[in-house]
Protein backbone atom coordinates (compact mmCIF):
# COMPACT_ATOMS: atom_id res chain seq x y z
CA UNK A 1 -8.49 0.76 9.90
CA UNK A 2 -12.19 0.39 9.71
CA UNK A 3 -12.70 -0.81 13.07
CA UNK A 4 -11.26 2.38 14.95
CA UNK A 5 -13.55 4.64 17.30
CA UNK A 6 -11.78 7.58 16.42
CA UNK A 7 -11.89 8.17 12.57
CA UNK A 8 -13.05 5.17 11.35
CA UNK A 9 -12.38 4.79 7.11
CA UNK A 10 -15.63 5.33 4.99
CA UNK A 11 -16.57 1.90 3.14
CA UNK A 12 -15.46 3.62 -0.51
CA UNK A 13 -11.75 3.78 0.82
CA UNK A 14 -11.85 0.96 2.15
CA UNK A 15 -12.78 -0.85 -1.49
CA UNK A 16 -10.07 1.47 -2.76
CA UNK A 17 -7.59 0.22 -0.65
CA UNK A 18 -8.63 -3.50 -1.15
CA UNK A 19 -8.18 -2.47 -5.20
CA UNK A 20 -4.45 -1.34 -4.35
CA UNK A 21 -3.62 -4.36 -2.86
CA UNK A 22 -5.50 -6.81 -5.28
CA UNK A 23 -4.32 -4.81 -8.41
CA UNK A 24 -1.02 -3.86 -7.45
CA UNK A 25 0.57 -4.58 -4.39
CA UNK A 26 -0.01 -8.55 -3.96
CA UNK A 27 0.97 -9.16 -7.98
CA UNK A 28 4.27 -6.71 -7.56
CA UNK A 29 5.58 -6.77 -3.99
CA UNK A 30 2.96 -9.65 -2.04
CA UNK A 31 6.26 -11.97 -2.11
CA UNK A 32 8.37 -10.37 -0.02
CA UNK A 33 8.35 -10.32 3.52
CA UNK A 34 7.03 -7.28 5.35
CA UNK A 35 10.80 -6.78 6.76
CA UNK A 36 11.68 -6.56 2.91
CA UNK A 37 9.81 -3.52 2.28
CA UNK A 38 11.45 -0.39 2.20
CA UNK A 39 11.80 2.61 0.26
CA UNK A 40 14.02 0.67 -2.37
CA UNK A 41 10.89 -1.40 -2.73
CA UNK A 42 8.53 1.82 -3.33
CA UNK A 43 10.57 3.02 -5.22
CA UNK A 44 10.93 0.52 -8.23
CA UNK A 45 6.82 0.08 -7.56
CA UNK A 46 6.44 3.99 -8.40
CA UNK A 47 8.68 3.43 -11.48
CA UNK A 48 6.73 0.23 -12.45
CA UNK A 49 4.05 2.02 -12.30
CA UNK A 50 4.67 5.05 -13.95
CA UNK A 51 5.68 3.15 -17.00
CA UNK A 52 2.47 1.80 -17.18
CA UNK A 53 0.65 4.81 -16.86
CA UNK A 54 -0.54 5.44 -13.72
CA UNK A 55 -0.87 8.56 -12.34
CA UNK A 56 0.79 10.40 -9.63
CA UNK A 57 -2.01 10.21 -7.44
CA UNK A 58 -2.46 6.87 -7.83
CA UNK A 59 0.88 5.96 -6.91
CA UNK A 60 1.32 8.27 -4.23
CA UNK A 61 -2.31 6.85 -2.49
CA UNK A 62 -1.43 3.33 -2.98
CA UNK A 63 2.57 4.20 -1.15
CA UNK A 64 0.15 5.39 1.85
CA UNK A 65 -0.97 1.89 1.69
CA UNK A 66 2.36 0.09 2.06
CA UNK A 67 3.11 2.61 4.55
CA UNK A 68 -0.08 1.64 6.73
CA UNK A 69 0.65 -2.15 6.25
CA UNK A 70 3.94 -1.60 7.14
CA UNK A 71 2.71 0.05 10.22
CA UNK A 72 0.22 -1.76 11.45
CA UNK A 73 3.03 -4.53 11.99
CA UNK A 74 3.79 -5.04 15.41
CA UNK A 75 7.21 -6.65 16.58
CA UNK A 76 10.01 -7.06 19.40
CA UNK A 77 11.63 -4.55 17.84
């Protein structure tokens, strides 16, 4: 994401992002392979998540995360 010509990300969102991952996607869901991931998956994360707090926001910017790792995986298929 940061290395596009486009639009590339500003170096804040980028440390966001990394915090996403580090905080909450690697502990909850960095297990599983990327195959595994689906809107099941999300799904318990939001409610996980929500329990413990978070915000809507919050959840709904780190889902855009999954989605873009999710993406960025190239196969066959």
């Amino acid at each position: 994401m940061q290395n596009l010509k486009r639009k590339p990300i500003r170096e804040t969102t980028i440390a966001g992002f990394t915090s996403y991952i580090n905080k909450w996607l690697n502990p909850n869901i960095g297990d599983l392979p990327i195959s595994s991931v689906n809107n099941l998956v999300a799904t318990e994360w939001v409610t996980k998540a929500t329990q413990a707090g978070s915000s809507p926001k919050m959840c709904n910017n780190v889902i855009k995360v999954v989605k873009m790792v999710v993406a960025s995986v190239v196969n066959e298929n």
